[in-house]
C-alpha atoms as a PDB file:
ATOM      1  CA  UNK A   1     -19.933 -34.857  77.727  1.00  0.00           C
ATOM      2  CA  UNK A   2     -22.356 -34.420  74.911  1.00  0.00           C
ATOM      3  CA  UNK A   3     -21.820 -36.652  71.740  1.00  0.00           C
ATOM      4  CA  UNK A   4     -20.347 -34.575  69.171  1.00  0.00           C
ATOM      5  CA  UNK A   5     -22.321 -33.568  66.179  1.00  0.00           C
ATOM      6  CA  UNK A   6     -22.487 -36.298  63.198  1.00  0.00           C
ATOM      7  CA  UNK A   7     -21.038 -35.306  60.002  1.00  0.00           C
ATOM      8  CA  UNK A   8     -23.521 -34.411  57.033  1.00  0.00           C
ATOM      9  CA  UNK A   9     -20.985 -36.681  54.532  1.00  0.00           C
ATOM     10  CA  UNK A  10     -21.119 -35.978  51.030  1.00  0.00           C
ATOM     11  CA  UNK A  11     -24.683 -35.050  51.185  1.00  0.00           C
ATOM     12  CA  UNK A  12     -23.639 -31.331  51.267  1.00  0.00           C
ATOM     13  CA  UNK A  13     -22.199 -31.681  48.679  1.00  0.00           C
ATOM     14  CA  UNK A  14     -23.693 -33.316  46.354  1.00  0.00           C
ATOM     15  CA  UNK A  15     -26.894 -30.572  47.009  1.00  0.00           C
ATOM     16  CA  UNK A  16     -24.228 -28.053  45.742  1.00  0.00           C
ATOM     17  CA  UNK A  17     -24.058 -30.470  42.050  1.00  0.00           C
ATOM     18  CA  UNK A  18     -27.656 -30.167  42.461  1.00  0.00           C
ATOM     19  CA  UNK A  19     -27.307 -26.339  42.552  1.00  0.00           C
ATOM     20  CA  UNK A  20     -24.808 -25.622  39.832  1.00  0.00           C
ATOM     21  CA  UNK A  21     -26.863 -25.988  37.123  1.00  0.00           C
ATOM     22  CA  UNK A  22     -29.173 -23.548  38.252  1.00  0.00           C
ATOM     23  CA  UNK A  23     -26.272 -21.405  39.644  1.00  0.00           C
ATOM     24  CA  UNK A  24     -25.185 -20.838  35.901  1.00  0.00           C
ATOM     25  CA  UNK A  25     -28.330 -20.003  34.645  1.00  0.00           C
ATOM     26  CA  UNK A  26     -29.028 -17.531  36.956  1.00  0.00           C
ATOM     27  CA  UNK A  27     -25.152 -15.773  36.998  1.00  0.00           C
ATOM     28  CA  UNK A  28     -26.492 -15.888  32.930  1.00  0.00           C
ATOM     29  CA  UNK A  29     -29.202 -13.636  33.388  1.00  0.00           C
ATOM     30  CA  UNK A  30     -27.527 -11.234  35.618  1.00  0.00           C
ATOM     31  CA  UNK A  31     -24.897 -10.950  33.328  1.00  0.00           C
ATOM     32  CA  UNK A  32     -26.975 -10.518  30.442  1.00  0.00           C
ATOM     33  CA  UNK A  33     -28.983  -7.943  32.389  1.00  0.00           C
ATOM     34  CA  UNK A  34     -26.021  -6.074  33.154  1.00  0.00           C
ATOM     35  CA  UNK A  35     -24.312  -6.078  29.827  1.00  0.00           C
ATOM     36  CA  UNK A  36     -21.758  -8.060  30.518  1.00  0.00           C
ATOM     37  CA  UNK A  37     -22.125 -10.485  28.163  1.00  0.00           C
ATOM     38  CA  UNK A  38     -23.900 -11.213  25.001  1.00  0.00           C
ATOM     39  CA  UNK A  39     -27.758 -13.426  24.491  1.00  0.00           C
ATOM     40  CA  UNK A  40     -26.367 -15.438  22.237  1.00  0.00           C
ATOM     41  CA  UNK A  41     -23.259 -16.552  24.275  1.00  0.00           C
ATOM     42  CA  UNK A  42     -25.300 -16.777  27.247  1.00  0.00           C
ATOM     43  CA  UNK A  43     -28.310 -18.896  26.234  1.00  0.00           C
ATOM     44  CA  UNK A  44     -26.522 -20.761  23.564  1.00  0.00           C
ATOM     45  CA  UNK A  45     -22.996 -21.305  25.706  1.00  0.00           C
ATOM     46  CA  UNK A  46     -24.072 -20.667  29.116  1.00  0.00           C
ATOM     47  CA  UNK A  47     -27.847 -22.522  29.312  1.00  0.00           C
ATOM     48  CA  UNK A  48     -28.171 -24.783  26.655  1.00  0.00           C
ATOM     49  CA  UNK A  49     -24.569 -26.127  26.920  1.00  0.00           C
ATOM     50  CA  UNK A  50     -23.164 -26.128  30.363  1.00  0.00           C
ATOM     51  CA  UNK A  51     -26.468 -25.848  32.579  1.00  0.00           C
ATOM     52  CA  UNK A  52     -27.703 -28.615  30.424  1.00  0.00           C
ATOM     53  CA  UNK A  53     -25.321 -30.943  31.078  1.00  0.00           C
ATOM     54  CA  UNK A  54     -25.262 -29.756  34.395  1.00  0.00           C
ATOM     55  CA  UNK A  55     -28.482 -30.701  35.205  1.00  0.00           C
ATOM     56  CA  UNK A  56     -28.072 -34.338  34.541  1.00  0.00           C
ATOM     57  CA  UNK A  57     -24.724 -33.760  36.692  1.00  0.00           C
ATOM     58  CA  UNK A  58     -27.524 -32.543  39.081  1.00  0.00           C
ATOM     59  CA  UNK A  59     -30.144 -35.155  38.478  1.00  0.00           C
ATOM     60  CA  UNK A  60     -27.124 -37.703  39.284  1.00  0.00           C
ATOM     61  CA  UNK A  61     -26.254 -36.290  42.201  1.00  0.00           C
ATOM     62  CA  UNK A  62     -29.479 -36.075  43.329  1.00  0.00           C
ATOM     63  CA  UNK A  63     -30.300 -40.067  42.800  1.00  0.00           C
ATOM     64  CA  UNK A  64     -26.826 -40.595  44.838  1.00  0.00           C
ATOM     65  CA  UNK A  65     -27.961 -38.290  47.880  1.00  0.00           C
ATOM     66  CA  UNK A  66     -31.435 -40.333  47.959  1.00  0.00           C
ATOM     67  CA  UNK A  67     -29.806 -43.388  48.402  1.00  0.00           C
ATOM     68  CA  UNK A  68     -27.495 -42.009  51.134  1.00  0.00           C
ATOM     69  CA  UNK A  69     -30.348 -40.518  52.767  1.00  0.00           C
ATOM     70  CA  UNK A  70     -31.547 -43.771  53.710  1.00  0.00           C
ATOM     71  CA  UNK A  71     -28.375 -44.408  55.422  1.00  0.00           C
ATOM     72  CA  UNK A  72     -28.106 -41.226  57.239  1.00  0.00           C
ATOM     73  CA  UNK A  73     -29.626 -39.810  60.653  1.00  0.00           C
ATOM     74  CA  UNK A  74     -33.299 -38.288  59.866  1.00  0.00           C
ATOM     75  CA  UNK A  75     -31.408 -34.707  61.216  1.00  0.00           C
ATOM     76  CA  UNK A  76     -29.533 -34.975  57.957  1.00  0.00           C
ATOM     77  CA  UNK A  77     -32.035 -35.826  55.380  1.00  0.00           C
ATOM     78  CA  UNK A  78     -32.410 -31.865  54.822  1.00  0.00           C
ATOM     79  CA  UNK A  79     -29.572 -32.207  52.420  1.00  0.00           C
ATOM     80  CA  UNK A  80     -30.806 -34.679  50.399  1.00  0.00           C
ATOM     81  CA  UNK A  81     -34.184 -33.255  49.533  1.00  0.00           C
ATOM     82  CA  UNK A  82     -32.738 -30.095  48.736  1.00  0.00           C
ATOM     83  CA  UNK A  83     -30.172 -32.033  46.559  1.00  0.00           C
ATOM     84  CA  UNK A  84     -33.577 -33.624  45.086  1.00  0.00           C
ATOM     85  CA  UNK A  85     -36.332 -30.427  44.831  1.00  0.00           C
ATOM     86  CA  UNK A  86     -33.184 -28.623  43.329  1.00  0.00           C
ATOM     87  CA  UNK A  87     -32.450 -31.349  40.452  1.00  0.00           C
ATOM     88  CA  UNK A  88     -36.281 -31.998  39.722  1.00  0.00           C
ATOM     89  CA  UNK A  89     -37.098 -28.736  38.977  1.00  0.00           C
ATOM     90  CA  UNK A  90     -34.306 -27.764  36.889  1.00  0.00           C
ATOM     91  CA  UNK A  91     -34.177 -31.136  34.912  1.00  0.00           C
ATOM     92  CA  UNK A  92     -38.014 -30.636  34.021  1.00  0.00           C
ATOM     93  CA  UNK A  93     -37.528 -27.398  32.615  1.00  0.00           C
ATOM     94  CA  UNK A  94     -34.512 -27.829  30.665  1.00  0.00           C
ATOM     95  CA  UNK A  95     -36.629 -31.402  29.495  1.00  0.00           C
ATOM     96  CA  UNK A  96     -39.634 -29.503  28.464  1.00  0.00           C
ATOM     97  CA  UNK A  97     -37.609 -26.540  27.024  1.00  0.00           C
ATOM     98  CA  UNK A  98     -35.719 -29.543  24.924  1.00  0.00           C
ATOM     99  CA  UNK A  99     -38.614 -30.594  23.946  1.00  0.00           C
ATOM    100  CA  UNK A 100     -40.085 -27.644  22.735  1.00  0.00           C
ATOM    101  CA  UNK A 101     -36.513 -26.902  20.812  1.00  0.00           C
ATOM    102  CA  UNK A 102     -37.186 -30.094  19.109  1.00  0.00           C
ATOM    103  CA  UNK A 103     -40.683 -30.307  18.182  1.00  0.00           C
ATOM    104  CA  UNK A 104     -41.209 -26.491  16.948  1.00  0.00           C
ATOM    105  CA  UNK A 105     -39.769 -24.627  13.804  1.00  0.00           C
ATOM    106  CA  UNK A 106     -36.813 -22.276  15.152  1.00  0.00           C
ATOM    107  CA  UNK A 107     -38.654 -19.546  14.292  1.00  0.00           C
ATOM    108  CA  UNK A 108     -39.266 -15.868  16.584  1.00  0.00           C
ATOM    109  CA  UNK A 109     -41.840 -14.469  14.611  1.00  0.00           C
ATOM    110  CA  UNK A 110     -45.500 -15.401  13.896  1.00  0.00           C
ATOM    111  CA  UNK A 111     -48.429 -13.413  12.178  1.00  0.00           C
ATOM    112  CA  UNK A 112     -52.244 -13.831  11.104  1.00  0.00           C
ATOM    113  CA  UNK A 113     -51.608 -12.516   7.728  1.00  0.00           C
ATOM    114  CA  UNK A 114     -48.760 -13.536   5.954  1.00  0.00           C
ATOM    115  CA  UNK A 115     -49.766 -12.521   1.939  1.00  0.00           C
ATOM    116  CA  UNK A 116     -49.905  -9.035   3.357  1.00  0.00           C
ATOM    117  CA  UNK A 117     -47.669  -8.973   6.824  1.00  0.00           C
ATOM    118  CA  UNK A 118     -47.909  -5.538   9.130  1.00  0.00           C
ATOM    119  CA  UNK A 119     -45.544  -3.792   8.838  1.00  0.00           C
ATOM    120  CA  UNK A 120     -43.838  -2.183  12.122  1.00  0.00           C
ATOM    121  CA  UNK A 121     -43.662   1.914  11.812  1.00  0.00           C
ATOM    122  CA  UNK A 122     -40.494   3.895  12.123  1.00  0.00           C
ATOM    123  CA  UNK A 123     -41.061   4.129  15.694  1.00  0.00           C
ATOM    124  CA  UNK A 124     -40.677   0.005  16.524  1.00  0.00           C
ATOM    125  CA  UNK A 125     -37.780   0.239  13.880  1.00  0.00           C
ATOM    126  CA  UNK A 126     -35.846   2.534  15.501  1.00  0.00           C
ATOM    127  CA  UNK A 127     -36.822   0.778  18.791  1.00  0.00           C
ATOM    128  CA  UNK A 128     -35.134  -2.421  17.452  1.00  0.00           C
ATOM    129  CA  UNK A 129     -31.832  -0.994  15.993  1.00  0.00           C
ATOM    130  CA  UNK A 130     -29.483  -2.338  14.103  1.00  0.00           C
ATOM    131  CA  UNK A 131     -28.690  -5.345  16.770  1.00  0.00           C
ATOM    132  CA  UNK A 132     -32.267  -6.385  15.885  1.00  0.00           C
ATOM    133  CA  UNK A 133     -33.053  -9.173  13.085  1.00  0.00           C
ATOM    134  CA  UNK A 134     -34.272  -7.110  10.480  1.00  0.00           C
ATOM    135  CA  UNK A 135     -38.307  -7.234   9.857  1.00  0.00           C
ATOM    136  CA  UNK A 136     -38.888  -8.942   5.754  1.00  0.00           C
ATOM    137  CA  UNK A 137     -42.244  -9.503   4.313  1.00  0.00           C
ATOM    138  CA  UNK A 138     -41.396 -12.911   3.389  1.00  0.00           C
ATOM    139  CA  UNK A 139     -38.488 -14.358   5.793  1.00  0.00           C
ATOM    140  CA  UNK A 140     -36.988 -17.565   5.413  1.00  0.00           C
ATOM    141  CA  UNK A 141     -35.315 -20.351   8.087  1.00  0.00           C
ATOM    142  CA  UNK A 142     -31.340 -19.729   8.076  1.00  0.00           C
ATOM    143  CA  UNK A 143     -29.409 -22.676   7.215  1.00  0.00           C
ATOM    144  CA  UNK A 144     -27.562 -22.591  10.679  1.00  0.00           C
ATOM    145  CA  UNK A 145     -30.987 -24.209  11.785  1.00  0.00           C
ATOM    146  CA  UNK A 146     -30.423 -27.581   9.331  1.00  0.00           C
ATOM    147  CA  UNK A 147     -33.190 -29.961   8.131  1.00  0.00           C
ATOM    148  CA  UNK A 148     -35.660 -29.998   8.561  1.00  0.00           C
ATOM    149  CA  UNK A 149     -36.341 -26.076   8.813  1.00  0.00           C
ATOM    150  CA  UNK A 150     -33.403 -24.677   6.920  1.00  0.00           C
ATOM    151  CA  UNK A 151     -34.902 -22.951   3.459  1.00  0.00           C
ATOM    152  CA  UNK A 152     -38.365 -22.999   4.615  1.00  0.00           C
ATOM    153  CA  UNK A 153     -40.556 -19.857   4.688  1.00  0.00           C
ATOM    154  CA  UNK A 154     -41.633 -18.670   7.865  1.00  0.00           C
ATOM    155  CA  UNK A 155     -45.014 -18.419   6.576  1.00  0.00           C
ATOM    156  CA  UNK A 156     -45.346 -22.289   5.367  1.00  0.00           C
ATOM    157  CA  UNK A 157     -44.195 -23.487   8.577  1.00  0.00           C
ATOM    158  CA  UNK A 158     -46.427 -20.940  10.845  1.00  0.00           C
ATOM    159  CA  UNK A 159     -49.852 -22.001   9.059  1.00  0.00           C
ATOM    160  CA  UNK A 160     -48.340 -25.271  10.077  1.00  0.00           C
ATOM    161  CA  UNK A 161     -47.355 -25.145  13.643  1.00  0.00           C
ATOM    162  CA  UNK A 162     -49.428 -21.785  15.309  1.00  0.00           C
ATOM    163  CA  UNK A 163     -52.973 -22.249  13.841  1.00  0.00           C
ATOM    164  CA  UNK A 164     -54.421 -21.225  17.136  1.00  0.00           C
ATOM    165  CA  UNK A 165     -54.573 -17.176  15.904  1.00  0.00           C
ATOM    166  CA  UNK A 166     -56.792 -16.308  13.636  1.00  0.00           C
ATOM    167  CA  UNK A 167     -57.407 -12.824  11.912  1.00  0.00           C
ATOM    168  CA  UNK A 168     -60.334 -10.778  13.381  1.00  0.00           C
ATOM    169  CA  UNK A 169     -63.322  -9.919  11.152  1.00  0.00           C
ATOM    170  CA  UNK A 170     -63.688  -6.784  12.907  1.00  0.00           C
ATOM    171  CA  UNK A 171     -62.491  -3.200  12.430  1.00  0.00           C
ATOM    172  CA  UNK A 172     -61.390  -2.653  16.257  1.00  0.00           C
ATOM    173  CA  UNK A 173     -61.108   0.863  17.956  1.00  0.00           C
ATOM    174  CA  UNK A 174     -57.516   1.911  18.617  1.00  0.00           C
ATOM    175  CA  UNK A 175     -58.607   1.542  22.277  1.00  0.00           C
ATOM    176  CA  UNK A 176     -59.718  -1.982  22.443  1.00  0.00           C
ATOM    177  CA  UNK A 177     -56.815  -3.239  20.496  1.00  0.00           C
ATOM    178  CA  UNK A 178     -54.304  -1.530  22.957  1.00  0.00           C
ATOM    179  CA  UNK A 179     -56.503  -2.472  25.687  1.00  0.00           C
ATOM    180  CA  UNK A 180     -55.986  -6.371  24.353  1.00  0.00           C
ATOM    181  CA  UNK A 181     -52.337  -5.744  24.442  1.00  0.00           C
ATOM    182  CA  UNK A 182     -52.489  -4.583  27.942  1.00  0.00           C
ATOM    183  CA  UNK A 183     -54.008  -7.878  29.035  1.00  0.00           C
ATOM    184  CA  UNK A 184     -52.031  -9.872  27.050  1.00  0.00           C
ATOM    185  CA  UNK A 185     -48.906  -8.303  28.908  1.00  0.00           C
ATOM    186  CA  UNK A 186     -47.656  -6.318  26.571  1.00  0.00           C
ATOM    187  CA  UNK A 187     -46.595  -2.612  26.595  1.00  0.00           C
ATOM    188  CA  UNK A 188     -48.425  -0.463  24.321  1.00  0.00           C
ATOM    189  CA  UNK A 189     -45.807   2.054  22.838  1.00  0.00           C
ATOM    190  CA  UNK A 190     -48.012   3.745  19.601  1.00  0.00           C
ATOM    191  CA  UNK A 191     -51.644   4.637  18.996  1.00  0.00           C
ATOM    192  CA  UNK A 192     -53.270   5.338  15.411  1.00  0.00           C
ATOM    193  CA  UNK A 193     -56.244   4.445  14.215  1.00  0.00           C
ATOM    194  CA  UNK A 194     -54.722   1.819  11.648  1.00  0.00           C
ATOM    195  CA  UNK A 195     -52.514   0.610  13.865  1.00  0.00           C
ATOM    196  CA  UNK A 196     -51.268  -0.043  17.254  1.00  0.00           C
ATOM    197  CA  UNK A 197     -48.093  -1.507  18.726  1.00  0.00           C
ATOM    198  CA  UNK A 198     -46.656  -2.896  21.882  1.00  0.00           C
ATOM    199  CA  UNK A 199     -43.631  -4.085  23.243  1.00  0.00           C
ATOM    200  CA  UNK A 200     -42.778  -7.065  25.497  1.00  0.00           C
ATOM    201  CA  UNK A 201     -39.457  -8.422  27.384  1.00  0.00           C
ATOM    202  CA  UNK A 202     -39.171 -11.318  28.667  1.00  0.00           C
ATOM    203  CA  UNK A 203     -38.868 -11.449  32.520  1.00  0.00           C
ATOM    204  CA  UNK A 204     -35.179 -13.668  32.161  1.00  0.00           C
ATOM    205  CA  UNK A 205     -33.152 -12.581  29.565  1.00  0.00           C
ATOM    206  CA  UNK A 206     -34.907  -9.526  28.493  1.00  0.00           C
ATOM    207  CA  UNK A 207     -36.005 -11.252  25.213  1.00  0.00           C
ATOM    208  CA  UNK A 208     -37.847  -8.948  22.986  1.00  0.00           C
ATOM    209  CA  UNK A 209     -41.153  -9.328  21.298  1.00  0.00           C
ATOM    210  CA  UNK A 210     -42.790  -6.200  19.256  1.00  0.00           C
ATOM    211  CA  UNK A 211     -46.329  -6.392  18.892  1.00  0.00           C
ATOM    212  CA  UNK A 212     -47.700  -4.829  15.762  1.00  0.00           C
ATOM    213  CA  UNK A 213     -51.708  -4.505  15.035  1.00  0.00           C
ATOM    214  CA  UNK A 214     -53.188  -3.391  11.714  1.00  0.00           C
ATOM    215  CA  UNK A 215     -56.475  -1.880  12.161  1.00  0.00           C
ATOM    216  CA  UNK A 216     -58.830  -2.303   8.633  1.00  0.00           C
ATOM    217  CA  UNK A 217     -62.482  -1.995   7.858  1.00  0.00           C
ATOM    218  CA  UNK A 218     -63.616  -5.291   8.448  1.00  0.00           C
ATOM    219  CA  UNK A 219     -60.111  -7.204   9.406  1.00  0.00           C
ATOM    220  CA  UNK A 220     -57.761  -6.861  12.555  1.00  0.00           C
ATOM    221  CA  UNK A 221     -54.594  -8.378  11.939  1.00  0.00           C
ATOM    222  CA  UNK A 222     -51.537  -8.927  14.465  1.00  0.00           C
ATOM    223  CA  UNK A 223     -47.894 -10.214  14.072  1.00  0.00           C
ATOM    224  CA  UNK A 224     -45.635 -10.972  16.764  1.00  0.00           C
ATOM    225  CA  UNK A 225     -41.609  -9.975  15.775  1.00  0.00           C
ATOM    226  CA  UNK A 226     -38.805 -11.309  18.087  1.00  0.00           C
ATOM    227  CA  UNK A 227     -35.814  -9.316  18.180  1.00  0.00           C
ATOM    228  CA  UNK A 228     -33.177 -11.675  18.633  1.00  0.00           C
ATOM    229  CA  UNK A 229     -32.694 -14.618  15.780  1.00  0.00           C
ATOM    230  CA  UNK A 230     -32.931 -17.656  18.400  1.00  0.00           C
ATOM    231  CA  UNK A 231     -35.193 -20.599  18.266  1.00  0.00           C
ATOM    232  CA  UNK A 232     -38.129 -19.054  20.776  1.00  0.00           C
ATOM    233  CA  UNK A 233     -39.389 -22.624  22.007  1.00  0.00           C
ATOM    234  CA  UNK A 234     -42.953 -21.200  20.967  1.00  0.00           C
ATOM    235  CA  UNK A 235     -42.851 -17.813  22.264  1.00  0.00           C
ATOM    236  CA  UNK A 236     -43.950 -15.883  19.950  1.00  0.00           C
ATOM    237  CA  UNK A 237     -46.941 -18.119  18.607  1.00  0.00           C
ATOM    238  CA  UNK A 238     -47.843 -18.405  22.093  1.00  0.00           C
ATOM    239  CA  UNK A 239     -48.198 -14.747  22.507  1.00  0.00           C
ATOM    240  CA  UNK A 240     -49.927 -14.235  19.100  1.00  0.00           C
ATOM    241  CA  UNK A 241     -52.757 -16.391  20.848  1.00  0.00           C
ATOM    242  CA  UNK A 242     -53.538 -14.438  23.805  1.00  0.00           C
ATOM    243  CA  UNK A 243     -53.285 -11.151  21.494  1.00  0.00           C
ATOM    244  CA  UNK A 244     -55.836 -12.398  19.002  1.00  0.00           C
ATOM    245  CA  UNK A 245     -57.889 -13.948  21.598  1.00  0.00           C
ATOM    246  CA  UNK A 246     -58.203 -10.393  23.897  1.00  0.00           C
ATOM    247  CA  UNK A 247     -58.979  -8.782  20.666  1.00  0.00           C
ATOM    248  CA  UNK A 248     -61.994 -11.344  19.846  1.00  0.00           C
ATOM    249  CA  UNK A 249     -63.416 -11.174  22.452  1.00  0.00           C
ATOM    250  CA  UNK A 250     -63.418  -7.405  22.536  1.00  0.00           C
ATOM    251  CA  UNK A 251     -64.987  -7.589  18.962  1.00  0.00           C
ATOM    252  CA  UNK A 252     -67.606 -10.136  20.409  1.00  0.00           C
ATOM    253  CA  UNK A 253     -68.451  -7.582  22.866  1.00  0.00           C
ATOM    254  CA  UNK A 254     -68.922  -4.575  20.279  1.00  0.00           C
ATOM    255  CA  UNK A 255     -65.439  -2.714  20.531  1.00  0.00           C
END
């Protein structure tokens, strides 16, 4: 009679611990994407409480199902590596996401020129609504945030954290500066030959960045405005950079 078939143990399951961190992240997005339930409940609540936590659950789990590994028929081992790959990847990216929550201002919004912002038109207003944080010319850190951020001026703490983007000493064409925002990923949503704007969501959560770039003889200037009032991890300085550096090197060639 053939032997019967060993049991997997609790190598099965402790790949689903593994799994449940990630599992509530992505039942997060869907939900989010459907409406169902707010951003701020589901990356404050949902991703940066319980799949957090989960993913040291996860990372646990994961050292456990090594060590049983050993122990168990080479058949079985399948478990255990997926228990592993699973908690590796997720740990790392909620560690560099803590990181990044940590070490940058909780800001959403960057800019080049901050004595004299640009300003969105009626168009990118009406695009944000009411839901939207509401664009200032000189915003400041909410308390919620605490020290050290809370009271600060955006502007202080962007010359001090996103000096990558500089202003470009170049009057662009309206078609090089929404051809930058094309590269840059961004959807270009206005044309004007002072200005033009773009809008991009995040592939996730749908996280909302309007680009706005004010055309003038001699000086391009860009500012990047998130929607939702959340600590972007970097976002929006990140995408300032590849804006400003498209439309560089578009003025380096003569557009």
């Amino acid at each position: 009679m053939p032997k019967p078939e060993q049991s997997s143990g609790p190598l099965p399951l402790l790949a689903a611990l593994a799994a449940l961190s990630p599992l509530i992240v992505a039942v997060a997005v869907v939900a989010v994407r459907m409406g169902a339930l707010d951003w701020r409940t589901a990356w404050e609540l949902w991703v940066w409480t319980a799949a957090w936590w989960l993913s040291w659950l996860g990372a646990a789990a994961a050292v456990v199902a090594v060590i049983l590994m050993l122990k168990a028929p080479r058949a079985r081992w399948g478990w255990a590596l997926v228990a592993f790959g699973l908690a590796a990847a997720t740990l790392v990216v909620f560690v560099q996401g803590w990181r990044a929550r940590q070490s940058l201002p909780p800001v959403h919004e960057a800019a080049t020129d901050w004595d004299e912002p640009p300003q969105p038109s009626s168009l990118i207003q009406r695009e944000r609504g009411s839901a939207s944080t509401p664009v200032e010319n000189d915003p400041v850190i909410g308390a919620e945030f605490g020290a050290p951020w809370a009271g600060r001026r955006v502007a202080e703490v962007d010359a001090e954290t996103c000096r990558g983007p500089r202003p470009v000493m170049s009057q662009l064409a309206p078609e090089s500066a929404a051809g930058a925002l094309r590269d840059a990923g961004v959807r270009v949503v206005s044309s004007a030959p002072w200005r033009v704007e773009g809008i991009k969501e995040g592939m996730w959560f749908g996280f909302t960045r309007d680009v706005i770039v004010r055309i003038r003889p001699g000086r391009t200037d860009v500012r990047v405005i998130g929607r939702e009032d959340r600590h972007d991890q970097g976002d929006a300085c990140r995408l300032l950079t590849r804006v400003t550096r498209e439309l560089a090197e578009r003025a380096e060639a003569g557009g």
